[in-house]
ModelCIF file with pLDDT and N, C-alpha, C, O atoms, coordinates in Angstrom:
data_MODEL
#
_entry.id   MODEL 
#
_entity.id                         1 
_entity.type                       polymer 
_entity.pdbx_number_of_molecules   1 
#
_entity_poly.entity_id                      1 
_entity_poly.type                           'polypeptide(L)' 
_entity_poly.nstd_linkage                   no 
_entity_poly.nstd_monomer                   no 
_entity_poly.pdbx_seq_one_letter_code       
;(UNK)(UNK)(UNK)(UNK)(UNK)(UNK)(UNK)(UNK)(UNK)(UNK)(UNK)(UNK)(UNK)(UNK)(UNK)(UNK)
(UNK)(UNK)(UNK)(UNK)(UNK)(UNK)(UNK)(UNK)(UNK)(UNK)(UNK)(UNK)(UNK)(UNK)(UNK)(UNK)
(UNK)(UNK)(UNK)(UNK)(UNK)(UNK)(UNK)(UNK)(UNK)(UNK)(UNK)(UNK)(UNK)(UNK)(UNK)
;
_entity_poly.pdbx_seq_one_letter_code_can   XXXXXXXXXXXXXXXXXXXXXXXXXXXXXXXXXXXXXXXXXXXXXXX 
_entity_poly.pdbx_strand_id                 A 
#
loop_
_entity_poly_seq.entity_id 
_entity_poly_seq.num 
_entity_poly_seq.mon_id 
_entity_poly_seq.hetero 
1 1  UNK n 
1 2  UNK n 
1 3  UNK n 
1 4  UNK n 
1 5  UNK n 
1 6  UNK n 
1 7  UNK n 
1 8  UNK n 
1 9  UNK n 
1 10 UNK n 
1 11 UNK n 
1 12 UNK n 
1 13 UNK n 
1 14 UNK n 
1 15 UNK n 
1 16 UNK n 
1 17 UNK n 
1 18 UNK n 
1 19 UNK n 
1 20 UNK n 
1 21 UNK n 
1 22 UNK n 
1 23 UNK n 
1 24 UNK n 
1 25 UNK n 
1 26 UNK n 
1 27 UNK n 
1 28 UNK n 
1 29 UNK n 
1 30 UNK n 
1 31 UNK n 
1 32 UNK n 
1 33 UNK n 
1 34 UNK n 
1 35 UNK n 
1 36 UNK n 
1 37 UNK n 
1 38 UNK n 
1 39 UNK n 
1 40 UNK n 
1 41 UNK n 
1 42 UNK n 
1 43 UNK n 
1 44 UNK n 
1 45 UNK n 
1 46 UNK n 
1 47 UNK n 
#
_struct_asym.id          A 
_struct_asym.entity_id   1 
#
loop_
_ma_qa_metric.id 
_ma_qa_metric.mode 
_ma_qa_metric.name 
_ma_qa_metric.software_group_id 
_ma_qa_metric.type 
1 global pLDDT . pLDDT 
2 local  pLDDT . pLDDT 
#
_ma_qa_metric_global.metric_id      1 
_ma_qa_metric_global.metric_value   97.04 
_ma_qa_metric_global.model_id       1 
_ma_qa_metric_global.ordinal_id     1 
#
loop_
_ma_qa_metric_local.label_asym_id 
_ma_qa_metric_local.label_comp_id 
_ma_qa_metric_local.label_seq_id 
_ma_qa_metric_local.metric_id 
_ma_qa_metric_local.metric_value 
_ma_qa_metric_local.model_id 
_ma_qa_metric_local.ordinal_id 
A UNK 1  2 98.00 1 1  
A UNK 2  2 98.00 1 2  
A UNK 3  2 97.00 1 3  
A UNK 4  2 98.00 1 4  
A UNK 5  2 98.00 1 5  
A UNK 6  2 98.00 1 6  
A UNK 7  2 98.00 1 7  
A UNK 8  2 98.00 1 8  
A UNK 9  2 98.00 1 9  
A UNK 10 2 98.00 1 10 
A UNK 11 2 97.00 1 11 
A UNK 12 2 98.00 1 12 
A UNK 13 2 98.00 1 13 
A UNK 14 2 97.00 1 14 
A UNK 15 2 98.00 1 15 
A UNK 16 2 98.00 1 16 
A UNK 17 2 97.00 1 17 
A UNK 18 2 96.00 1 18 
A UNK 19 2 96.00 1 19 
A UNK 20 2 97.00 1 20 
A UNK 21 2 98.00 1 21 
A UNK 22 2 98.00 1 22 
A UNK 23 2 98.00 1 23 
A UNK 24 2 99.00 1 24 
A UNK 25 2 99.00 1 25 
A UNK 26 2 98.00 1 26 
A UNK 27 2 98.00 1 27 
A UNK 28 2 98.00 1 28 
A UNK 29 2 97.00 1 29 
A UNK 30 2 98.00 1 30 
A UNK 31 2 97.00 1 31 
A UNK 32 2 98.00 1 32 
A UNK 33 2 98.00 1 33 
A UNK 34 2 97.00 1 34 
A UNK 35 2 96.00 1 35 
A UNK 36 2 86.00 1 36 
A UNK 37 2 86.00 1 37 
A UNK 38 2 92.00 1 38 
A UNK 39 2 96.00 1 39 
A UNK 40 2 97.00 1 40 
A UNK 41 2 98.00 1 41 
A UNK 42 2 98.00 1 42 
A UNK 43 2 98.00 1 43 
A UNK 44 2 98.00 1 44 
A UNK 45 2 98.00 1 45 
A UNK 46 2 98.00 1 46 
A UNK 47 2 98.00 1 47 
#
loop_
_atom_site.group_PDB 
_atom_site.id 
_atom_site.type_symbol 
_atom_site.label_atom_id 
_atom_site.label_alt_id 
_atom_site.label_comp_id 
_atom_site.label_asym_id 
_atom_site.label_entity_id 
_atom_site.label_seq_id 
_atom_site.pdbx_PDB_ins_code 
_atom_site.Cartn_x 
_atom_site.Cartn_y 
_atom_site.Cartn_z 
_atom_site.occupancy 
_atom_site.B_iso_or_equiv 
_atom_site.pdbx_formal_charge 
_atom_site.auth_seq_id 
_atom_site.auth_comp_id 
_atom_site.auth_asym_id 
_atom_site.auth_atom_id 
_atom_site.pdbx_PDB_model_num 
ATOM 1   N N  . UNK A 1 1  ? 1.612   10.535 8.128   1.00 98.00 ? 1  UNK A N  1 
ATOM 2   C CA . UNK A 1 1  ? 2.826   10.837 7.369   1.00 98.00 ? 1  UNK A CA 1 
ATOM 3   C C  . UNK A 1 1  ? 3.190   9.729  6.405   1.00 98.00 ? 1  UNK A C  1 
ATOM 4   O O  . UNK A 1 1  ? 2.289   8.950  6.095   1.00 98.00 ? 1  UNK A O  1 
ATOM 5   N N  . UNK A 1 2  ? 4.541   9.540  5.830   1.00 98.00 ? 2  UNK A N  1 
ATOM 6   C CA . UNK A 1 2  ? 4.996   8.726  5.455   1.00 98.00 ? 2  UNK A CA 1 
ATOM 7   C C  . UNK A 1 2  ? 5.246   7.660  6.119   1.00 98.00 ? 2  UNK A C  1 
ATOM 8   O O  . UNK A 1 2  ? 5.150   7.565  7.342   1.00 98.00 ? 2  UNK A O  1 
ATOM 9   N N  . UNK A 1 3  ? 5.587   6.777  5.349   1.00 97.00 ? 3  UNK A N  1 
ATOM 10  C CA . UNK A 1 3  ? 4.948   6.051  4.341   1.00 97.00 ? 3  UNK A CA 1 
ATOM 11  C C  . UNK A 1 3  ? 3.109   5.479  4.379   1.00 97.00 ? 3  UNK A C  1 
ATOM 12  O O  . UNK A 1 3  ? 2.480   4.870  3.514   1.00 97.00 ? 3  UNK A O  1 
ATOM 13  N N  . UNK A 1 4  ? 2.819   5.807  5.272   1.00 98.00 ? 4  UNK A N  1 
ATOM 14  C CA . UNK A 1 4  ? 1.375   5.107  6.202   1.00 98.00 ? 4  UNK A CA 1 
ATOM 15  C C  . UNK A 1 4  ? 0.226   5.719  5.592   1.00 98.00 ? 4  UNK A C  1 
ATOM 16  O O  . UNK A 1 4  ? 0.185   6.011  4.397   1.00 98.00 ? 4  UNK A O  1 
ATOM 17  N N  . UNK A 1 5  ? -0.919  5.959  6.596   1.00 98.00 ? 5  UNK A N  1 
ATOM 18  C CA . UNK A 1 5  ? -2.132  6.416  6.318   1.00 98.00 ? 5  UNK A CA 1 
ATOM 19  C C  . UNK A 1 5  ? -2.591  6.380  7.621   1.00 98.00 ? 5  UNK A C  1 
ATOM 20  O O  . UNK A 1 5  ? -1.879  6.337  8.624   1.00 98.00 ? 5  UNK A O  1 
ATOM 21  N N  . UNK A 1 6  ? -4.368  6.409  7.562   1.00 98.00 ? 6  UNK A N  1 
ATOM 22  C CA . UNK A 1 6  ? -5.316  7.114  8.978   1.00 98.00 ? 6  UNK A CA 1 
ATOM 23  C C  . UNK A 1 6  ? -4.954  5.428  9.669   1.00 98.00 ? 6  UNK A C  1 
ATOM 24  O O  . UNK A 1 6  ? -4.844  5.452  10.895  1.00 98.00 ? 6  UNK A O  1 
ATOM 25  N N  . UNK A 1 7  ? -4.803  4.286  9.137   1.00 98.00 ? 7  UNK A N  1 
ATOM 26  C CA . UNK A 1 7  ? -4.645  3.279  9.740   1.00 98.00 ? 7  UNK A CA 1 
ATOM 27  C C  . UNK A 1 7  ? -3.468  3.442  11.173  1.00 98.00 ? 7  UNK A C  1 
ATOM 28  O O  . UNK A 1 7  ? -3.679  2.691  12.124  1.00 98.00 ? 7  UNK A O  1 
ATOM 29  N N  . UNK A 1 8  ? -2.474  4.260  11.244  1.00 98.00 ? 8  UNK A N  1 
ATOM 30  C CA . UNK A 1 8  ? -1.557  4.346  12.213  1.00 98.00 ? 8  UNK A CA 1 
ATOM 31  C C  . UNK A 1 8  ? -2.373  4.897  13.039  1.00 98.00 ? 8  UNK A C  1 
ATOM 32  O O  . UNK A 1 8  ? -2.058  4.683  14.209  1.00 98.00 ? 8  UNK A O  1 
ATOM 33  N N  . UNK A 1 9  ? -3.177  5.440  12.916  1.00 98.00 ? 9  UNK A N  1 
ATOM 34  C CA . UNK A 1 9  ? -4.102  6.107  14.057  1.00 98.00 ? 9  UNK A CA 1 
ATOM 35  C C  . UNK A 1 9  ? -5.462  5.192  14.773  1.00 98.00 ? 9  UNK A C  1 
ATOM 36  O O  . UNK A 1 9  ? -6.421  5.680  15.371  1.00 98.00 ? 9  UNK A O  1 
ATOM 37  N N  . UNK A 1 10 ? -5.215  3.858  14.522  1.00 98.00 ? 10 UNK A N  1 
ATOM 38  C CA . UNK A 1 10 ? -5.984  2.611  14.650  1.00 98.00 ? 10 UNK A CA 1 
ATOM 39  C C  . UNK A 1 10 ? -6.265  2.740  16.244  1.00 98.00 ? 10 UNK A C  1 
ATOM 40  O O  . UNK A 1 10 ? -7.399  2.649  16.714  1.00 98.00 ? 10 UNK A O  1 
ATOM 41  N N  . UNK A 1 11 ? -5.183  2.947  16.963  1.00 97.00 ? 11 UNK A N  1 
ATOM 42  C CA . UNK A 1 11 ? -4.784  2.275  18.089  1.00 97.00 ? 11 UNK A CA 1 
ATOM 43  C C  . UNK A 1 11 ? -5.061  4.168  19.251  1.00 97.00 ? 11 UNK A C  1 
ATOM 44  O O  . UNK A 1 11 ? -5.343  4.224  20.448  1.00 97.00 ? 11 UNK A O  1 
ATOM 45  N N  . UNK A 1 12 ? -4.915  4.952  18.622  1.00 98.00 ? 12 UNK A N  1 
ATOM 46  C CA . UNK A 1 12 ? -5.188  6.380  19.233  1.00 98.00 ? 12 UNK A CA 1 
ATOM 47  C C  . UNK A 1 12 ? -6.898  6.878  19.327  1.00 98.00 ? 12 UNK A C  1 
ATOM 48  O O  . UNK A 1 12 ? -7.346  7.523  20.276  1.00 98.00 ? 12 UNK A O  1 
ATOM 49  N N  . UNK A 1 13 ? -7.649  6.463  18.228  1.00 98.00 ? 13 UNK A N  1 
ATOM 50  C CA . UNK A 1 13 ? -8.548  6.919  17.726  1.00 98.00 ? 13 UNK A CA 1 
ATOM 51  C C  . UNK A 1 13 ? -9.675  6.721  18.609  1.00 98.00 ? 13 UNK A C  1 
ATOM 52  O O  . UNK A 1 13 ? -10.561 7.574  18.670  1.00 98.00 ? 13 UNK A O  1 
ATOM 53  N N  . UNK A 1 14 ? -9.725  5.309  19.529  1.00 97.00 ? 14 UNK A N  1 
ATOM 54  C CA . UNK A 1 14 ? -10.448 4.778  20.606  1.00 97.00 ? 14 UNK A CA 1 
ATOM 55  C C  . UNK A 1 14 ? -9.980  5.030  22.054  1.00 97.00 ? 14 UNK A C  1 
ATOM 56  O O  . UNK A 1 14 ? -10.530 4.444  22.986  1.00 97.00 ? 14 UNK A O  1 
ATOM 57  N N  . UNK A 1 15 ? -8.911  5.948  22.259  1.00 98.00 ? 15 UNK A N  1 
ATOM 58  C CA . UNK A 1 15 ? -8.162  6.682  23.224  1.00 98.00 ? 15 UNK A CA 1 
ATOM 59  C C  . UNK A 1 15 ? -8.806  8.047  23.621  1.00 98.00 ? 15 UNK A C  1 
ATOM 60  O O  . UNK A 1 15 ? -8.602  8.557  24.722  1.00 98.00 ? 15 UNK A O  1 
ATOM 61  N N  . UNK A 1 16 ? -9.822  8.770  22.384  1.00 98.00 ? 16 UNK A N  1 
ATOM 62  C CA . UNK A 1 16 ? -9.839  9.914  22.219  1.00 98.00 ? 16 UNK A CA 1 
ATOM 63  C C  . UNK A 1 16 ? -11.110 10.638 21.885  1.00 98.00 ? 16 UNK A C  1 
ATOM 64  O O  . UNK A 1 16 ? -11.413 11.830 21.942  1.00 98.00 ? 16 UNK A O  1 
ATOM 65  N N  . UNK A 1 17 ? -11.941 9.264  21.420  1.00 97.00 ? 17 UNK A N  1 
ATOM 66  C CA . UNK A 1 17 ? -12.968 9.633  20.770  1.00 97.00 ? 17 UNK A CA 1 
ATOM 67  C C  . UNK A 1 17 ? -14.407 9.250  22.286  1.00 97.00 ? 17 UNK A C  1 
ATOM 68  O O  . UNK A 1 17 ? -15.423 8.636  21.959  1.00 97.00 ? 17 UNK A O  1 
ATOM 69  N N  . UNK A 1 18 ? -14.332 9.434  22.875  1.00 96.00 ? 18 UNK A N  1 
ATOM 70  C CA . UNK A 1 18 ? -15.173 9.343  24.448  1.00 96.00 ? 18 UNK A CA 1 
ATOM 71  C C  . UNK A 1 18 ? -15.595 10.897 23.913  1.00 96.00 ? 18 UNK A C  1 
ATOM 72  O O  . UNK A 1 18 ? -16.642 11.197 23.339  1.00 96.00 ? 18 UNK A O  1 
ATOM 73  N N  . UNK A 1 19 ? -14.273 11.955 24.333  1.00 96.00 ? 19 UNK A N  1 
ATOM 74  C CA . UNK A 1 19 ? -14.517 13.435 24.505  1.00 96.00 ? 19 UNK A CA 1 
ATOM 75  C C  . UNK A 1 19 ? -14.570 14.279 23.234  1.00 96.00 ? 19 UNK A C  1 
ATOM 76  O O  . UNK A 1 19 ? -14.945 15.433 23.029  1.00 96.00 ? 19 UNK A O  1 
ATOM 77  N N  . UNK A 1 20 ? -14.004 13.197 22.343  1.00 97.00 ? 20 UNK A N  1 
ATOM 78  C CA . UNK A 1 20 ? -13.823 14.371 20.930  1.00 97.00 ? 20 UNK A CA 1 
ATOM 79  C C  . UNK A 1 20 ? -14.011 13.424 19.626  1.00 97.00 ? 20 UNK A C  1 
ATOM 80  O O  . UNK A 1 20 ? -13.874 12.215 19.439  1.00 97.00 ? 20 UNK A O  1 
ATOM 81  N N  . UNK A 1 21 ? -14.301 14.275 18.992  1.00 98.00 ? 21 UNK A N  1 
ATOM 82  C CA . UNK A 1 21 ? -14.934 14.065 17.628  1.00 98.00 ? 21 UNK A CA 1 
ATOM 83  C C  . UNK A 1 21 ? -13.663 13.748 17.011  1.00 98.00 ? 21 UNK A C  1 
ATOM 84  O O  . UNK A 1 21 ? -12.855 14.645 17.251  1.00 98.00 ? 21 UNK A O  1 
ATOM 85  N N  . UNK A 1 22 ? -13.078 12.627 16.166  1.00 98.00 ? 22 UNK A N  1 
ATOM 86  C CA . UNK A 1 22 ? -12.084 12.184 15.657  1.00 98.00 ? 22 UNK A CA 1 
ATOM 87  C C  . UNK A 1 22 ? -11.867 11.851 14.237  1.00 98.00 ? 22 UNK A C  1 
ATOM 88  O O  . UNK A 1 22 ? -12.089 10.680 13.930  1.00 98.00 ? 22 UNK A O  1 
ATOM 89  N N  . UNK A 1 23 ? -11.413 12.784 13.169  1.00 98.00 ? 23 UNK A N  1 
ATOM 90  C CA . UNK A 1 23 ? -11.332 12.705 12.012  1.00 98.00 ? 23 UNK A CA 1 
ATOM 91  C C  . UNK A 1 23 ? -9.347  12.203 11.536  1.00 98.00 ? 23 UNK A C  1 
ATOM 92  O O  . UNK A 1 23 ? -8.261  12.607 11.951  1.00 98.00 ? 23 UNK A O  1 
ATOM 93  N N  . UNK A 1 24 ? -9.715  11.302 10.633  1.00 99.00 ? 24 UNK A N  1 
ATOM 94  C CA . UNK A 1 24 ? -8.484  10.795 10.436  1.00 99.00 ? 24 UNK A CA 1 
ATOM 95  C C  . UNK A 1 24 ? -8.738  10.472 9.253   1.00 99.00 ? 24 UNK A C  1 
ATOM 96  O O  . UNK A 1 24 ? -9.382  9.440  9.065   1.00 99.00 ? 24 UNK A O  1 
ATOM 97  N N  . UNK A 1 25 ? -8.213  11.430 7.914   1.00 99.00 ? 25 UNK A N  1 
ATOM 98  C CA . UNK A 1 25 ? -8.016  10.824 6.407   1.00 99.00 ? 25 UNK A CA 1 
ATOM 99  C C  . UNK A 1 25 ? -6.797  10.390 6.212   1.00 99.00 ? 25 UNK A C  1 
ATOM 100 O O  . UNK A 1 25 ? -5.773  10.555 6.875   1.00 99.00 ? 25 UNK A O  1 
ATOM 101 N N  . UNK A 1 26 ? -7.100  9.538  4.762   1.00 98.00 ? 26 UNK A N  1 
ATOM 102 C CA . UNK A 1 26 ? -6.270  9.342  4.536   1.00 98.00 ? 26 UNK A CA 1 
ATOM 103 C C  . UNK A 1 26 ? -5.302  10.776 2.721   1.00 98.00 ? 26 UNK A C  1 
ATOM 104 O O  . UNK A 1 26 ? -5.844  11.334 1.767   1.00 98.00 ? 26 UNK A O  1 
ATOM 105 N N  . UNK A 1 27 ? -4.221  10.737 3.069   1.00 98.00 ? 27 UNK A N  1 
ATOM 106 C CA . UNK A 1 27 ? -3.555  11.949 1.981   1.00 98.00 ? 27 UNK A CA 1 
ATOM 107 C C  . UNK A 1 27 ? -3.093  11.601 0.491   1.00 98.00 ? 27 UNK A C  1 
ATOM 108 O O  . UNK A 1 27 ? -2.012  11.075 0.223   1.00 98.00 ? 27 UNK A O  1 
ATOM 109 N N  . UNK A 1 28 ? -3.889  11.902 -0.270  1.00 98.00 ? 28 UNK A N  1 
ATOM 110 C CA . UNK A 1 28 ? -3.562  11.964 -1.474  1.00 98.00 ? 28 UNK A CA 1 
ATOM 111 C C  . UNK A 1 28 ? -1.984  11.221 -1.878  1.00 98.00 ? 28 UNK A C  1 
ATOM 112 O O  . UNK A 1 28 ? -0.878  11.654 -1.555  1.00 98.00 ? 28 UNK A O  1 
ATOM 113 N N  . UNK A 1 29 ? -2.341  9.796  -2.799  1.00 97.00 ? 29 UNK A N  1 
ATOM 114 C CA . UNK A 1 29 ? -1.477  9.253  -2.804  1.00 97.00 ? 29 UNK A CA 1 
ATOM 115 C C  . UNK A 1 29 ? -1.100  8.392  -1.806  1.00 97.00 ? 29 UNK A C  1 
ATOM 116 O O  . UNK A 1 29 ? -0.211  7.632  -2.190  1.00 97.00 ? 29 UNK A O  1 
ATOM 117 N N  . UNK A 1 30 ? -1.559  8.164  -0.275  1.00 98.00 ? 30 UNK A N  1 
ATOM 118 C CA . UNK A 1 30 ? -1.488  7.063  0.615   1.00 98.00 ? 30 UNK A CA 1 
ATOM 119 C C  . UNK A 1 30 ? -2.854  6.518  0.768   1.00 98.00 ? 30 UNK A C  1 
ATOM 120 O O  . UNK A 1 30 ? -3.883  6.913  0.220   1.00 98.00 ? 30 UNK A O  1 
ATOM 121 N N  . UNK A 1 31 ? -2.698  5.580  1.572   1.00 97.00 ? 31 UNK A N  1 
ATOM 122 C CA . UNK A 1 31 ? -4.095  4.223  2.114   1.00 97.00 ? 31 UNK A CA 1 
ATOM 123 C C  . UNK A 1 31 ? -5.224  4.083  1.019   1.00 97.00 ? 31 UNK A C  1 
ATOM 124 O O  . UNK A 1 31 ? -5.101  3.547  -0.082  1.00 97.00 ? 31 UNK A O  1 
ATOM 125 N N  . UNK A 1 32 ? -6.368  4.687  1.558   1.00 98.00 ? 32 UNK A N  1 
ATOM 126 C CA . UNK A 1 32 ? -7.449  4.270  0.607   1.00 98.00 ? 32 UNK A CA 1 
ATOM 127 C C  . UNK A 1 32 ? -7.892  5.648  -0.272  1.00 98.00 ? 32 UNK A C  1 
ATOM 128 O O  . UNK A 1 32 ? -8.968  5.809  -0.846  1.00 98.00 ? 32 UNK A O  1 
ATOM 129 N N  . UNK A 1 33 ? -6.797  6.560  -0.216  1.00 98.00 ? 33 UNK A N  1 
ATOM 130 C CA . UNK A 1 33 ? -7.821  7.847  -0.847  1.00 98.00 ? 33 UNK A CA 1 
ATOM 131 C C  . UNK A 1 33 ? -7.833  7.567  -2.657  1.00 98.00 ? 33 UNK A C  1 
ATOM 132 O O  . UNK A 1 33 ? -6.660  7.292  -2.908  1.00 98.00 ? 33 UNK A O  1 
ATOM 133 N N  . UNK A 1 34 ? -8.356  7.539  -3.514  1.00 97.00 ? 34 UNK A N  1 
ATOM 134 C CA . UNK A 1 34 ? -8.356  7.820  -4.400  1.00 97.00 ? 34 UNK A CA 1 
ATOM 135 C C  . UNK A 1 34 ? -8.527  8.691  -5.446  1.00 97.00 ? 34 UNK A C  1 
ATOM 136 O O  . UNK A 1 34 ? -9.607  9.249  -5.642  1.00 97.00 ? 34 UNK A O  1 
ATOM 137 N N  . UNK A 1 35 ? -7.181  8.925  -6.408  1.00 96.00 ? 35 UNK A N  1 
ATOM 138 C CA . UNK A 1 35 ? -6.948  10.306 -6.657  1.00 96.00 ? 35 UNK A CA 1 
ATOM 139 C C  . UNK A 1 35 ? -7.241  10.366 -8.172  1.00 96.00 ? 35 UNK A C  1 
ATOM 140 O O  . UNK A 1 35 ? -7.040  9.231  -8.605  1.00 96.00 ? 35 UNK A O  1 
ATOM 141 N N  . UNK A 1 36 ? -7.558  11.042 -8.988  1.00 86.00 ? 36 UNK A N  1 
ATOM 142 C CA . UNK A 1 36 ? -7.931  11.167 -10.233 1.00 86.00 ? 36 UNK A CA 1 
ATOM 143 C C  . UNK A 1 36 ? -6.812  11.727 -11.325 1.00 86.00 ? 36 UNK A C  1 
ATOM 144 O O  . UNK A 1 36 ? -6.358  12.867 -11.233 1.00 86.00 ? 36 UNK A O  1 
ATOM 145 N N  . UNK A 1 37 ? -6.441  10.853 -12.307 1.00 86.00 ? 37 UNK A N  1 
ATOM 146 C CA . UNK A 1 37 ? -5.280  10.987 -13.220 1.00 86.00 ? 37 UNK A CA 1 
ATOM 147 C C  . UNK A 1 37 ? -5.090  12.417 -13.245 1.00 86.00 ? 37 UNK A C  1 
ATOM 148 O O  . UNK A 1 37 ? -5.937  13.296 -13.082 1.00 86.00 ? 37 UNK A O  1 
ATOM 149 N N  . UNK A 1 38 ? -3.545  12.547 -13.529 1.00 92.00 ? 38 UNK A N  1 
ATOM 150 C CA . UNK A 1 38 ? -3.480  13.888 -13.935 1.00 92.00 ? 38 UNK A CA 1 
ATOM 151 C C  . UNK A 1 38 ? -3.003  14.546 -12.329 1.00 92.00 ? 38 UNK A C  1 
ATOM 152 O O  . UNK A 1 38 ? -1.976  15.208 -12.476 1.00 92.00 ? 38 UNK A O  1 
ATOM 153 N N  . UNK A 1 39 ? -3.436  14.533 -11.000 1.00 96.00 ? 39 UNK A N  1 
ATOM 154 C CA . UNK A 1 39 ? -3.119  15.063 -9.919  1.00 96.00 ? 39 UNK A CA 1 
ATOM 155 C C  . UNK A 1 39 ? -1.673  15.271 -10.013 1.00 96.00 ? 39 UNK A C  1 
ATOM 156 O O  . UNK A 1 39 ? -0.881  14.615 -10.690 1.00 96.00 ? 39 UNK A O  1 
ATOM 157 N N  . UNK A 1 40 ? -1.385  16.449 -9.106  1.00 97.00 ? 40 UNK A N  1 
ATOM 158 C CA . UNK A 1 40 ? 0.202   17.224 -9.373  1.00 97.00 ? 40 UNK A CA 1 
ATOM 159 C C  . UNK A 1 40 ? 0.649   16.650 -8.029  1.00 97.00 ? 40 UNK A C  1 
ATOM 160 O O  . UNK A 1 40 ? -0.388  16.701 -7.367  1.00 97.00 ? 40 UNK A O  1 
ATOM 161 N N  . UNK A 1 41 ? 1.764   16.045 -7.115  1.00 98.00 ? 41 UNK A N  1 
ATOM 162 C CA . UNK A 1 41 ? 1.830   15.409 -6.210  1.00 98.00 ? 41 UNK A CA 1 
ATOM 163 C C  . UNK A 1 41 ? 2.897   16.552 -5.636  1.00 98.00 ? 41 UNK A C  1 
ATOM 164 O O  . UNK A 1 41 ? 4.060   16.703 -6.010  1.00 98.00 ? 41 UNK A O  1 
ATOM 165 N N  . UNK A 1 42 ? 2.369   17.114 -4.890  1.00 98.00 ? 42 UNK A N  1 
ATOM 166 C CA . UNK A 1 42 ? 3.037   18.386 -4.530  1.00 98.00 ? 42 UNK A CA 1 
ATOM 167 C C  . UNK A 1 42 ? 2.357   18.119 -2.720  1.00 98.00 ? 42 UNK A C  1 
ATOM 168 O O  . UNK A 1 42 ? 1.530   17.315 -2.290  1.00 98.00 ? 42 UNK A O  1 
ATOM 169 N N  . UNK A 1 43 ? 2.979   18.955 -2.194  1.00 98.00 ? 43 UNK A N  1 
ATOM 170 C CA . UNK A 1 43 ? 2.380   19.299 -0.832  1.00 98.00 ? 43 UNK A CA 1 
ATOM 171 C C  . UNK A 1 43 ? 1.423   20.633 -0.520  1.00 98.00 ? 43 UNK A C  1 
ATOM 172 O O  . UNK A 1 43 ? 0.569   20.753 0.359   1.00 98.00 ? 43 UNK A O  1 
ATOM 173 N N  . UNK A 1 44 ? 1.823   21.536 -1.469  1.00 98.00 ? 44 UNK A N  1 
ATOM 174 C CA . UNK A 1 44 ? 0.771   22.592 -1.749  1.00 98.00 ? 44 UNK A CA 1 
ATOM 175 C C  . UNK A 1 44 ? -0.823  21.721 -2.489  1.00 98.00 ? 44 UNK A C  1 
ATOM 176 O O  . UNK A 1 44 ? -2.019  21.969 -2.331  1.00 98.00 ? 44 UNK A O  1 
ATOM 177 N N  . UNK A 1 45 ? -0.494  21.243 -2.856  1.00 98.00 ? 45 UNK A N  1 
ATOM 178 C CA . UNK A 1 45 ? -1.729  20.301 -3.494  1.00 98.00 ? 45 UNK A CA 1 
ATOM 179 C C  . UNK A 1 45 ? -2.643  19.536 -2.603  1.00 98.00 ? 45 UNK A C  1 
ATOM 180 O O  . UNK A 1 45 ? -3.863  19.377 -2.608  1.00 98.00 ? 45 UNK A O  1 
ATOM 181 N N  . UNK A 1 46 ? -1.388  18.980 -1.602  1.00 98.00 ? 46 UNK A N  1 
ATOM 182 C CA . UNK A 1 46 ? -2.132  17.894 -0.411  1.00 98.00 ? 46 UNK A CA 1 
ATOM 183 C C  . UNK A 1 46 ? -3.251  18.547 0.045   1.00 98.00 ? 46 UNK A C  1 
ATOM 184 O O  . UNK A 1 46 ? -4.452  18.279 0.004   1.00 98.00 ? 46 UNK A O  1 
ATOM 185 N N  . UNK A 1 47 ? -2.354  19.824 0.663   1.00 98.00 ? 47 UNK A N  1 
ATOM 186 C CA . UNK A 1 47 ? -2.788  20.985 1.826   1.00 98.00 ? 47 UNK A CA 1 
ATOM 187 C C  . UNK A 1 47 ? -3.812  21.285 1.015   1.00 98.00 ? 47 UNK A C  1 
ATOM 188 O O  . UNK A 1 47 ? -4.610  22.168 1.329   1.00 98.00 ? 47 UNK A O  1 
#
């Protein structure tokens, strides 16, 4: 969520990943994703 990224999930990710496959991005406009000029910053967009 806000304000953060997949980094808040630092501390869960090694909790979980024994039994399950663990994907954690980061969302358009937070942590490391990089987004290409012009993107509409909407939540229909995120999704």
């Amino acid at each position: 969520g806000y304000p953060t990224s997949s980094h808040m999930f630092r501390n869960l990710i090694p909790l979980l990943a024994d039994q399950y496959h663990v994907i954690a991005p980061d969302l358009p406009g937070f942590g490391y994703t990089e987004v290409r000029s012009g993107y509409k910053y909407t939540f229909d967009n995120l999704a």
